[in-house]
Protein backbone atom coordinates (compact mmCIF):
# COMPACT_ATOMS: atom_id res chain seq x y z
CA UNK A 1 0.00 0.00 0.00
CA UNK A 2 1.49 3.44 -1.26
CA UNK A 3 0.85 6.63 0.66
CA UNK A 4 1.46 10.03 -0.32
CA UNK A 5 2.33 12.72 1.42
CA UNK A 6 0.58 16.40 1.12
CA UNK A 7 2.23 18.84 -1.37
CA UNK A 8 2.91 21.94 0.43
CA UNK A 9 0.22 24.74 -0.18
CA UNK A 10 2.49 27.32 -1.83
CA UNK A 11 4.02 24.19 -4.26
CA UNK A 12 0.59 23.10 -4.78
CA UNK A 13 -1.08 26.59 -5.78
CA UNK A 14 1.62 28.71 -7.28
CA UNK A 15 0.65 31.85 -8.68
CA UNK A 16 -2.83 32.28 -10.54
CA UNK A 17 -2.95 33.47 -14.38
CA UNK A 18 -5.06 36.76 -14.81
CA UNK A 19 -4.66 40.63 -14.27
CA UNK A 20 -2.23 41.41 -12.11
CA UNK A 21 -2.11 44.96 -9.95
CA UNK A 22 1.44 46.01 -9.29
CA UNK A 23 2.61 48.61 -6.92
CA UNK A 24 6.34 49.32 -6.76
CA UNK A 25 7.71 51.51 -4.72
CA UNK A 26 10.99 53.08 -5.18
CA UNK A 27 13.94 54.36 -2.98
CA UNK A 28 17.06 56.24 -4.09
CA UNK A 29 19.62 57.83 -1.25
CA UNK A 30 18.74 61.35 -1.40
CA UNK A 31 15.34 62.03 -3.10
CA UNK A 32 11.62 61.07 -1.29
CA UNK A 33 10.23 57.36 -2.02
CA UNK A 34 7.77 57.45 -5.19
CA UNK A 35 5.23 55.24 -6.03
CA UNK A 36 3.64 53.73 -9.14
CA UNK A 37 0.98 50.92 -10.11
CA UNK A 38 0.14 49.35 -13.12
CA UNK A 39 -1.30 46.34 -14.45
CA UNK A 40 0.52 43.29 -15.92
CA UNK A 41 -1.21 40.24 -17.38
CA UNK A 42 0.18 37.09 -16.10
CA UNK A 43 -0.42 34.21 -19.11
CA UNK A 44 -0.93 30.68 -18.04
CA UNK A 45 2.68 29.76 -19.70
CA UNK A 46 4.28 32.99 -17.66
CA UNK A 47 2.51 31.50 -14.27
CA UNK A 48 3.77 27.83 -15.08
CA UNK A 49 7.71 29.15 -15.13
CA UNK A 50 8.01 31.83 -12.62
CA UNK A 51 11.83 31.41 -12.79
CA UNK A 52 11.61 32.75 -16.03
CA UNK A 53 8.91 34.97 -16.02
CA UNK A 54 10.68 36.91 -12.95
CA UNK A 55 14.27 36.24 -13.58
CA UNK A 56 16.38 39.01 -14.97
CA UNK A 57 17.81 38.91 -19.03
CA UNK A 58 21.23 40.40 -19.25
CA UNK A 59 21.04 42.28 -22.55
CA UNK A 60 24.06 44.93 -22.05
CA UNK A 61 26.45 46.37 -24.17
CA UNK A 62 29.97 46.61 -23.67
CA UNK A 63 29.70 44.22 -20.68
CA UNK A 64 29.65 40.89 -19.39
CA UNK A 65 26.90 39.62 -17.16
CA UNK A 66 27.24 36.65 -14.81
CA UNK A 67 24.42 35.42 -12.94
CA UNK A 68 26.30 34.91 -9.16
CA UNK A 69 23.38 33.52 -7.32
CA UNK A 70 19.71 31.87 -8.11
CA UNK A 71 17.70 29.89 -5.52
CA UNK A 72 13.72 29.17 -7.17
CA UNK A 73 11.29 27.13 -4.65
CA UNK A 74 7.48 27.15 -5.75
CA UNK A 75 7.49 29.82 -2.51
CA UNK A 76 10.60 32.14 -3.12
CA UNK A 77 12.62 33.23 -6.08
CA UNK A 78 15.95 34.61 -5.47
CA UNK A 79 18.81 36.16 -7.80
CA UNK A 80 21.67 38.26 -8.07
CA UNK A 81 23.34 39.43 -11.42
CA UNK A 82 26.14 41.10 -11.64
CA UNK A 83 27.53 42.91 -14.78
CA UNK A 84 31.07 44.22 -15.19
CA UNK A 85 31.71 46.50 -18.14
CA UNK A 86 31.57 50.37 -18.63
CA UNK A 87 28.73 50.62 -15.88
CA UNK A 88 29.27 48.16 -13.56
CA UNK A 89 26.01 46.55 -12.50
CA UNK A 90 24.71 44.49 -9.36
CA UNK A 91 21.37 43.97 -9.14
CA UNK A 92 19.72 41.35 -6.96
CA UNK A 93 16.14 40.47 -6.37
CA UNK A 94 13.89 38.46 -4.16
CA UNK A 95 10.09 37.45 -5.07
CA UNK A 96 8.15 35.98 -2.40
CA UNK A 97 4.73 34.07 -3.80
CA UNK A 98 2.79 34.42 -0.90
CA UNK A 99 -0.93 33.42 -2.03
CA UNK A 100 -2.03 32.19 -5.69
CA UNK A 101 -3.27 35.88 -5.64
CA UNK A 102 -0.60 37.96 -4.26
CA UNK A 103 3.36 37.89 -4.29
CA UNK A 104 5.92 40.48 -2.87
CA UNK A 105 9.45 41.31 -4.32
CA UNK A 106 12.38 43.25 -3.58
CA UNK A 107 14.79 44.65 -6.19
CA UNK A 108 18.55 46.41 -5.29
CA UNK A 109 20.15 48.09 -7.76
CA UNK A 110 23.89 49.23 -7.27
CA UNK A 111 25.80 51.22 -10.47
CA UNK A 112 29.11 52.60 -10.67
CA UNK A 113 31.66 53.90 -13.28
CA UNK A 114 35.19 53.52 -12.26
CA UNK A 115 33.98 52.39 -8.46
CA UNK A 116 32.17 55.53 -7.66
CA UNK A 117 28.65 55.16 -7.27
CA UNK A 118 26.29 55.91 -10.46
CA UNK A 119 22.94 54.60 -9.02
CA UNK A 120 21.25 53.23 -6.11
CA UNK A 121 18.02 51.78 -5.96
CA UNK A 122 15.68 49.73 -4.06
CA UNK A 123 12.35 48.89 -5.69
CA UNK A 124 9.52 47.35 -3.06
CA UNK A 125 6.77 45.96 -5.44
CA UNK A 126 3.44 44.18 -3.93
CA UNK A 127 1.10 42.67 -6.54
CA UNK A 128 -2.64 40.92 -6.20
CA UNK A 129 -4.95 39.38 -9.01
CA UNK A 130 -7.49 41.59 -9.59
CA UNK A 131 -9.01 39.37 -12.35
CA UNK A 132 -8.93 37.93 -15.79
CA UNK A 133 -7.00 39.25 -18.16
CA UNK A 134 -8.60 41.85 -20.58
């Protein structure tokens, strides 16, 4: 006689395909927080490979990208690029799938030229379904 074990909840549900509200809210050193939402339609193919769908694309010129860390569970996404050219790039992120309907995500951003500081970023983004997609 076999017996199975429960998935977990968050590697049994995943994220759900629809119409996605995002709110990201950004912080550079030096100038307030701003915020901005929009709306991004999740497909049922973008939902079924979240690495993908939320991992970054290196597409620089006059660099070379290496991707130094990447740790995907069906709960937690987790990645760090780092790009060493002209602009030297690090830019890391975490996405946390909390519900099928809602996931949270950090993104930190760190530029320089010639090891001064160019840019500095952090990016807080919260998204929930809101629906089907249009």
């Amino acid at each position: 006689m076999a017996v199975a074990a429960p998935a977990s909840p968050a590697a049994a549900e995943g994220l759900e395909a629809g119409l996605w509200q995002v709110t990201t809210r950004t912080i550079i050193p030096g100038a307030p927080p701003s915020e901005g939402r929009n709306n991004r339609c999740l497909t049922a193919e973008a939902v079924a490979d979240l690495d993908r769908t939320f991992s970054p694309v290196a597409t620089t010129v006059n660099a070379n990208c290496d991707r130094t860390e990447h740790d995907f569970t069906p709960a937690r996404l987790k990645w760090r690029l780092v790009c060493k050219g002209n602009l030297d790039m690090d830019v890391s992120g975490e996405f946390r799938f909390e519900t099928p309907q809602r996931y949270t995500a950090t993104l930190t951003t760190l530029a320089t030229i010639q090891g001064r500081v160019a840019q500095q970023s952090r990016a807080e983004i919260e998204a929930v379904r809101t629906g089907d997609c249009p």
